[in-house]
C-alpha atoms as a PDB file:
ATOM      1  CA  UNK A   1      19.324  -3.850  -2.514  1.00  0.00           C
ATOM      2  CA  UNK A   2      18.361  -7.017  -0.387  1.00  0.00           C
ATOM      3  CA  UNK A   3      14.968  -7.379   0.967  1.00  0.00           C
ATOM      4  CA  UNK A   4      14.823  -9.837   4.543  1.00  0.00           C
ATOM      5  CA  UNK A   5      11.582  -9.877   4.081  1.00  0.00           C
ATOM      6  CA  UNK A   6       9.542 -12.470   1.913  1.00  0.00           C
ATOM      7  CA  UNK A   7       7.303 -10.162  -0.570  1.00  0.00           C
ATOM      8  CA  UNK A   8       3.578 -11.392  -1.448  1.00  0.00           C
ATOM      9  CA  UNK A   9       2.957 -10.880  -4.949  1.00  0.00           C
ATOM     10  CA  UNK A  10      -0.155 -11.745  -6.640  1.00  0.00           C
ATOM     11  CA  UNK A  11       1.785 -13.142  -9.802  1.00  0.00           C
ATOM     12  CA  UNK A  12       4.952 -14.751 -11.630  1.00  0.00           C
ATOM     13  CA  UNK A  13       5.033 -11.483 -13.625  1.00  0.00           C
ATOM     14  CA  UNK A  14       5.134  -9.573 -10.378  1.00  0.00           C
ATOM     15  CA  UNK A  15       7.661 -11.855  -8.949  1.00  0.00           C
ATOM     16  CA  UNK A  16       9.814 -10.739 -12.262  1.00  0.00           C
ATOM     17  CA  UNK A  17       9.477  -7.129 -11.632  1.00  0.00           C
ATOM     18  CA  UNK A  18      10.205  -7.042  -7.996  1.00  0.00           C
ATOM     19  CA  UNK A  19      13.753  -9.060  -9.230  1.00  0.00           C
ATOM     20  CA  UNK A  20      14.238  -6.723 -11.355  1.00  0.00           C
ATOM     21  CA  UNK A  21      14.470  -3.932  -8.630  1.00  0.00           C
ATOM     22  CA  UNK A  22      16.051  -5.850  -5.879  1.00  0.00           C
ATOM     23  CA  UNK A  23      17.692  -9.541  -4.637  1.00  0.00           C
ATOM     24  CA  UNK A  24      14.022 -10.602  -2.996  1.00  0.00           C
ATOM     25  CA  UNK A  25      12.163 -13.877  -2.391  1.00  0.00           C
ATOM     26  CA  UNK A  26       8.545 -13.703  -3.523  1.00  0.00           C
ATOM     27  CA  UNK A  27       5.529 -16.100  -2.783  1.00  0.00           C
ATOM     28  CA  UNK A  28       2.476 -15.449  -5.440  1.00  0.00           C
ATOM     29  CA  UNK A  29      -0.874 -15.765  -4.468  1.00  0.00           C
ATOM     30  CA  UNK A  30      -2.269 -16.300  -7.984  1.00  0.00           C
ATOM     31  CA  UNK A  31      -4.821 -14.119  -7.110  1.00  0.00           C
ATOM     32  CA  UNK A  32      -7.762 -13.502  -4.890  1.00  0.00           C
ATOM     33  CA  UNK A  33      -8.728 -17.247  -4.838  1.00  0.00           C
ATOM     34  CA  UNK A  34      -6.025 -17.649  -2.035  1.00  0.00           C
ATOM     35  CA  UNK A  35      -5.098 -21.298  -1.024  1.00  0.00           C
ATOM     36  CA  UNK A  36      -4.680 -22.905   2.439  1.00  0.00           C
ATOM     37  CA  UNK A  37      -1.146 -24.376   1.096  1.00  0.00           C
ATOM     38  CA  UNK A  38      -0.218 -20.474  -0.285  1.00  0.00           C
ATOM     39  CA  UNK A  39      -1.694 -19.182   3.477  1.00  0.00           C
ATOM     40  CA  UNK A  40       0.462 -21.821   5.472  1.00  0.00           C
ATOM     41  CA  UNK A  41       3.772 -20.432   3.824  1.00  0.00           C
ATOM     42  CA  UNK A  42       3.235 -17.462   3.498  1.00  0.00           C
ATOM     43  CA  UNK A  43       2.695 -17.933   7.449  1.00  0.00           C
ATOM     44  CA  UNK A  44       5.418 -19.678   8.086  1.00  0.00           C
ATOM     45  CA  UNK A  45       7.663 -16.966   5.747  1.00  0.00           C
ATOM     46  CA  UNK A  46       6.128 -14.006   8.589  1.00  0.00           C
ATOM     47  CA  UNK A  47       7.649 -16.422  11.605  1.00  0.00           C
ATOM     48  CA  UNK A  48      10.842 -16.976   9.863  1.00  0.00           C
ATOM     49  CA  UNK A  49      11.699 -13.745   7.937  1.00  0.00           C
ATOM     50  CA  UNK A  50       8.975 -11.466   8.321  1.00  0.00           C
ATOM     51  CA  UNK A  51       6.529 -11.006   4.953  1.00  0.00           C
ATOM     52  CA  UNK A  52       6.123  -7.575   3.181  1.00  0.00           C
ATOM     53  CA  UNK A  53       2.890  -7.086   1.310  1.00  0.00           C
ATOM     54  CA  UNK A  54       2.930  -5.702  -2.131  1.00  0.00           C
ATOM     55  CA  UNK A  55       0.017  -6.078  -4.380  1.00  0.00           C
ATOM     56  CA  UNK A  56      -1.880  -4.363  -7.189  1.00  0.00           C
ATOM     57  CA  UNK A  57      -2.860  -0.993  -6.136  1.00  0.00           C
ATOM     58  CA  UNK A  58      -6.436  -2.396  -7.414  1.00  0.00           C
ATOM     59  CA  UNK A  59     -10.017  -3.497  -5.769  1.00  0.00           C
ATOM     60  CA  UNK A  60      -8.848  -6.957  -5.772  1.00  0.00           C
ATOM     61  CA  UNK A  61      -5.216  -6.368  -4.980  1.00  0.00           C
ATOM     62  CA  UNK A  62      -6.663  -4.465  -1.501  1.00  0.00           C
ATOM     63  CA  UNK A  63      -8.788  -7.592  -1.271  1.00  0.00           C
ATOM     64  CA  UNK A  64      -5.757  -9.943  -1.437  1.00  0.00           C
ATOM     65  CA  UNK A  65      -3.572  -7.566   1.426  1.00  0.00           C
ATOM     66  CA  UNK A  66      -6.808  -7.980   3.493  1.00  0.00           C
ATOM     67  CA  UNK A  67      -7.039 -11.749   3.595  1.00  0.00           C
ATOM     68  CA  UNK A  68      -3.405 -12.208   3.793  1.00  0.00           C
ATOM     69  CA  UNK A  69      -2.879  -9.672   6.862  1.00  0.00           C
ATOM     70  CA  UNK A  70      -6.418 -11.043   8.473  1.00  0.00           C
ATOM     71  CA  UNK A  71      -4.941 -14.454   8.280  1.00  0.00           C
ATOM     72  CA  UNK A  72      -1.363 -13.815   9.092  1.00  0.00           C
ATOM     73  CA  UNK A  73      -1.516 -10.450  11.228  1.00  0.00           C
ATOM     74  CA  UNK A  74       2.183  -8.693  11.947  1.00  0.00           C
ATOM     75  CA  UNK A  75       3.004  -8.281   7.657  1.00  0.00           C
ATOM     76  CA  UNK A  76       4.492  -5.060   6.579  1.00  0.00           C
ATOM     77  CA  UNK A  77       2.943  -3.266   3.722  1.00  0.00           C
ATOM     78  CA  UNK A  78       4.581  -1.407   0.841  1.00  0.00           C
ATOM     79  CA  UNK A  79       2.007  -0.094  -1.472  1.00  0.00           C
ATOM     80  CA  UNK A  80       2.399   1.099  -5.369  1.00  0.00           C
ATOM     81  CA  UNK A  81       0.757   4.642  -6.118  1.00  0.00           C
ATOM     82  CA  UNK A  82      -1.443   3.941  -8.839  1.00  0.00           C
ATOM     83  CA  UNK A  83       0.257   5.807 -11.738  1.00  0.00           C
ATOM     84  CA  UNK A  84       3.995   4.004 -10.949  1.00  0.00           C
ATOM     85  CA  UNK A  85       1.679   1.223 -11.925  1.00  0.00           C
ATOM     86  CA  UNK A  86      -0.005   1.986 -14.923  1.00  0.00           C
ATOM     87  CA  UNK A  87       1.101   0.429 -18.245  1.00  0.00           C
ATOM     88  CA  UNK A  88       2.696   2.484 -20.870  1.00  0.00           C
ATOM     89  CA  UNK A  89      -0.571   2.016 -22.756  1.00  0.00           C
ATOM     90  CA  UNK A  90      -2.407   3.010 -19.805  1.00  0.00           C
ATOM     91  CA  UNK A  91      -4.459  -0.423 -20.361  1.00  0.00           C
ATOM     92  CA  UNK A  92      -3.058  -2.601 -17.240  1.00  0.00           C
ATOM     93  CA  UNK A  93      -2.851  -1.824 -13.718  1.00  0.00           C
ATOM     94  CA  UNK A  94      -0.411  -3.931 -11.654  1.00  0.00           C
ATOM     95  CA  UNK A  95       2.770  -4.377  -9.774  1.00  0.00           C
ATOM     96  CA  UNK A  96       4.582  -5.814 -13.142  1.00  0.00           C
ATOM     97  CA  UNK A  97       4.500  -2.550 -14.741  1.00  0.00           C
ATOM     98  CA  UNK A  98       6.378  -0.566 -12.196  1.00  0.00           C
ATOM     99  CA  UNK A  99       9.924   0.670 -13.074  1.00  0.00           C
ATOM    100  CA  UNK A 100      12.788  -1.019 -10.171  1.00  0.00           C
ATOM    101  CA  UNK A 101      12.761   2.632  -9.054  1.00  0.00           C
ATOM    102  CA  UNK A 102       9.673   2.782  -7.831  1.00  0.00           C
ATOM    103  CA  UNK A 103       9.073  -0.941  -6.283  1.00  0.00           C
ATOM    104  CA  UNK A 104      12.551   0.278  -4.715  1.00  0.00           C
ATOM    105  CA  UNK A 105      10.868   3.535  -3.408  1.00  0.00           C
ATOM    106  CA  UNK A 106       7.556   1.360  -2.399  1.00  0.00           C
ATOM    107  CA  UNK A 107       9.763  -1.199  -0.727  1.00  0.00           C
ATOM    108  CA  UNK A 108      11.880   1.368   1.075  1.00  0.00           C
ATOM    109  CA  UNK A 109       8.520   3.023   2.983  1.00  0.00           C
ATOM    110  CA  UNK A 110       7.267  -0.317   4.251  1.00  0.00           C
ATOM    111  CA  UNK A 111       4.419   0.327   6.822  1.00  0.00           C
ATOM    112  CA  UNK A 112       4.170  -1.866   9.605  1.00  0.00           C
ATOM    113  CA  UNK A 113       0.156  -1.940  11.682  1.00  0.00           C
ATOM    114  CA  UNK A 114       0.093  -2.043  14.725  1.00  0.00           C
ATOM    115  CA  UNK A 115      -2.943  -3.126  16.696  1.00  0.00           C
ATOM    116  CA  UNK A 116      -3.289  -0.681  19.688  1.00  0.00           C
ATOM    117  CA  UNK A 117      -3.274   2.469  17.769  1.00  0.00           C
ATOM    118  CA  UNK A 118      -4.707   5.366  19.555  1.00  0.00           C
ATOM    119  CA  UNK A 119      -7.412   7.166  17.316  1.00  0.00           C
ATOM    120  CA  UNK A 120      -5.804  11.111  16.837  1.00  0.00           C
ATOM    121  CA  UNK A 121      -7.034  11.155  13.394  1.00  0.00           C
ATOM    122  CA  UNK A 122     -11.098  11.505  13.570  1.00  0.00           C
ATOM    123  CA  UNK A 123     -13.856  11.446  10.553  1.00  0.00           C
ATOM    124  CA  UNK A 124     -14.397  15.128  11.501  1.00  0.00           C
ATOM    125  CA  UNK A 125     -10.407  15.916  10.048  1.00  0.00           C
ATOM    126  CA  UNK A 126     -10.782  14.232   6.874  1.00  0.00           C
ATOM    127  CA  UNK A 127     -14.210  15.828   6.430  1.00  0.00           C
ATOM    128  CA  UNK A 128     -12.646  19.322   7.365  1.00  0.00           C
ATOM    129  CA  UNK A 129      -9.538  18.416   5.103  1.00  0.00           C
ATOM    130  CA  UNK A 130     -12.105  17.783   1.696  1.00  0.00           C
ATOM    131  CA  UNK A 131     -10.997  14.052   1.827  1.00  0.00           C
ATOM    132  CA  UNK A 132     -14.555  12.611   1.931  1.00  0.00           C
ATOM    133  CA  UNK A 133     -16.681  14.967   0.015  1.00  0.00           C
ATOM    134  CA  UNK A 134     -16.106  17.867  -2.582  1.00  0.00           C
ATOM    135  CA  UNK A 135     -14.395  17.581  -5.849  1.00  0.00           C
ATOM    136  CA  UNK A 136     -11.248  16.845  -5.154  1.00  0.00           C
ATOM    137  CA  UNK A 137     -11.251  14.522  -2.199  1.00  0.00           C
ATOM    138  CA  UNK A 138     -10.736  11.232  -4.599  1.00  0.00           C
ATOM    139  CA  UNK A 139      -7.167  13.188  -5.829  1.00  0.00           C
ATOM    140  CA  UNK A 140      -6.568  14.301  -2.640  1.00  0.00           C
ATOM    141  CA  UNK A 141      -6.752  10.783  -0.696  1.00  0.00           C
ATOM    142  CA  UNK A 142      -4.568   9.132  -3.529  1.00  0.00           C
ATOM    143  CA  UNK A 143      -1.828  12.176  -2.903  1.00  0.00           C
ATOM    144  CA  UNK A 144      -2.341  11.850   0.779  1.00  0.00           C
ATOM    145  CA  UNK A 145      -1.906   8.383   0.449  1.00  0.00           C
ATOM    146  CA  UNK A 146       0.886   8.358  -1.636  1.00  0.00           C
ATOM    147  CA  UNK A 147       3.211  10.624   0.632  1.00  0.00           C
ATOM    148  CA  UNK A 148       2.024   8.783   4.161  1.00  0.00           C
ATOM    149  CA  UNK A 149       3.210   5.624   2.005  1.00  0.00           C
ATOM    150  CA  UNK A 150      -0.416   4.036   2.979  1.00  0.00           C
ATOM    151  CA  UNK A 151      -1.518   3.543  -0.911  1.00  0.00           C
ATOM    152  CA  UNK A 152      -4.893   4.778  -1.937  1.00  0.00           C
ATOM    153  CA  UNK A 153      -8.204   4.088   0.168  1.00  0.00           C
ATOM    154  CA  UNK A 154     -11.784   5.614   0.062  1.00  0.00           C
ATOM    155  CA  UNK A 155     -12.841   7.719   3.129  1.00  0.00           C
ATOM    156  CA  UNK A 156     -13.912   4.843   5.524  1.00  0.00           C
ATOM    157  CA  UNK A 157     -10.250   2.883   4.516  1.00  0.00           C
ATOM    158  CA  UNK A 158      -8.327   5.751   4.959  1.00  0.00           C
ATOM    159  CA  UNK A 159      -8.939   6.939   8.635  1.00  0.00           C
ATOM    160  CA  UNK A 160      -8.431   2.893   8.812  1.00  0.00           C
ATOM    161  CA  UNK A 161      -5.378   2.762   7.455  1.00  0.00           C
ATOM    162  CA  UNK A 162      -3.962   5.695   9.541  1.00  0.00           C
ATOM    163  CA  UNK A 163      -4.702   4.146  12.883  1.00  0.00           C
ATOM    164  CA  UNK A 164      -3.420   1.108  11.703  1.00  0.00           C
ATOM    165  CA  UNK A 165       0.006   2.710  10.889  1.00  0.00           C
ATOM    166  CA  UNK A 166      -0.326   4.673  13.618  1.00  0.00           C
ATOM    167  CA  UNK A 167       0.175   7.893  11.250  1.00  0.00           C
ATOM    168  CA  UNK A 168       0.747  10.971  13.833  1.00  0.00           C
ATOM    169  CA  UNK A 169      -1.382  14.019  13.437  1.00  0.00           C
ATOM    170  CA  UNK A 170       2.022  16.464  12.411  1.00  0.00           C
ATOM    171  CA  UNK A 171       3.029  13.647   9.647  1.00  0.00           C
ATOM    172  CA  UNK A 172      -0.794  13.799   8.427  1.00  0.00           C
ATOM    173  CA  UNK A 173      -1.342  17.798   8.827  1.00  0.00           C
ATOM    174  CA  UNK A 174       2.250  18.246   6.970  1.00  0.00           C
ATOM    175  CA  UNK A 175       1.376  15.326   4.144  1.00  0.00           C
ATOM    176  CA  UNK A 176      -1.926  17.325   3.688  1.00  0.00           C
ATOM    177  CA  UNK A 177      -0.521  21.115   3.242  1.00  0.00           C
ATOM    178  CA  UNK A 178       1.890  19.511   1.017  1.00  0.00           C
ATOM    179  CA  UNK A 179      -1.197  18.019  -1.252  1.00  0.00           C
ATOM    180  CA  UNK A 180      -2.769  21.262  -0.725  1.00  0.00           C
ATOM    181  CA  UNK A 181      -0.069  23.217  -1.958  1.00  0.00           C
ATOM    182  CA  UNK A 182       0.373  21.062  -5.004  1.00  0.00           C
ATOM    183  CA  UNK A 183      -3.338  21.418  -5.836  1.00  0.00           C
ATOM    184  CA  UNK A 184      -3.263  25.141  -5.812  1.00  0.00           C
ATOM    185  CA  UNK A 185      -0.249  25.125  -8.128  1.00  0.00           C
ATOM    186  CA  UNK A 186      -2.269  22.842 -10.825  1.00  0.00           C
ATOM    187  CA  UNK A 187      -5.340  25.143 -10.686  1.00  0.00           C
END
């Protein structure tokens, strides 16, 4: 599989895995401490070949797709559930740990924001949906997430995230009775 696209990593070790998976160039951040030098090419990468963002599904991976879209807005996003990324130990959380299948997967439900998205999704449907309170809303926004391909957010992130993708009410009401279903069937 070839990736267009230039992926952001945050790492050499991610830059491994994602060869692994598929014939891709890769720019690493090095982490959050992003540099002008690492913002200018990964700027000029966007205008040349367009840039796919795939970090840590972590607190400061999140922070790294924030400063990289804020700076250089029109990058896709690919996002790793949490437990493709976990290491067999369970001890490390990162992009490196993922099998090829599932950057594959990841990279193959790219999300792309766009700026004037209309607001169909309110606060009120999460709320009615048990996504920002009760005991399962954490599970149920990291499900959601994972099948709208958005990666996991808290309750302010998510209604973000699904104006920013411009996620449809029918794709979010079907994504939910599908996480809804598959939480009755655990309990």
């Amino acid at each position: 599989m070839k990736i267009k696209e230039v992926i952001v990593v945050e790492g050499r070790d991610d830059t491994t895995a994602i060869q692994r998976a598929v014939d891709a160039d890769t720019i690493e951040t090095n982490g959050s401490a992003i540099g002008e030098s690492v913002l200018a090419r990964i700027a000029l990468a966007k205008e040349r070949r367009g840039v796919i963002i795939l970090t840590d599904p972590d607190y400061p991976g999140e922070r790294i797709r924030r400063i990289v879209s804020d700076r250089v807005p029109g990058c896709k996003h690919a996002f790793l559930p949490k437990h493709a990324a976990i290491s067999k130990n369970g001890d490390d959380l990162g992009v490196e740990n993922a099998t090829p299948d599932a950057i594959r997967a990841a990279l193959t439900s790219v999300q792309e924001i766009t700026e004037e998205a209309p607001a169909h999704i309110l606060w009120e449907d999460l709320h009615a949906a048990g996504l920002v309170a009760g005991a399962h809303a954490k599970q149920r926004r990291e499900r959601l997430g994972e099948e709208l391909s958005i990666g996991y957010a808290n309750g302010k992130q998510l209604l973000k995230r699904l104006h920013m993708f411009q996620i449809k009410p029918e794709e979010f009401r079907e994504a939910l009775i599908l996480v809804l279903k598959e939480e009755q069937q655990h309990d």
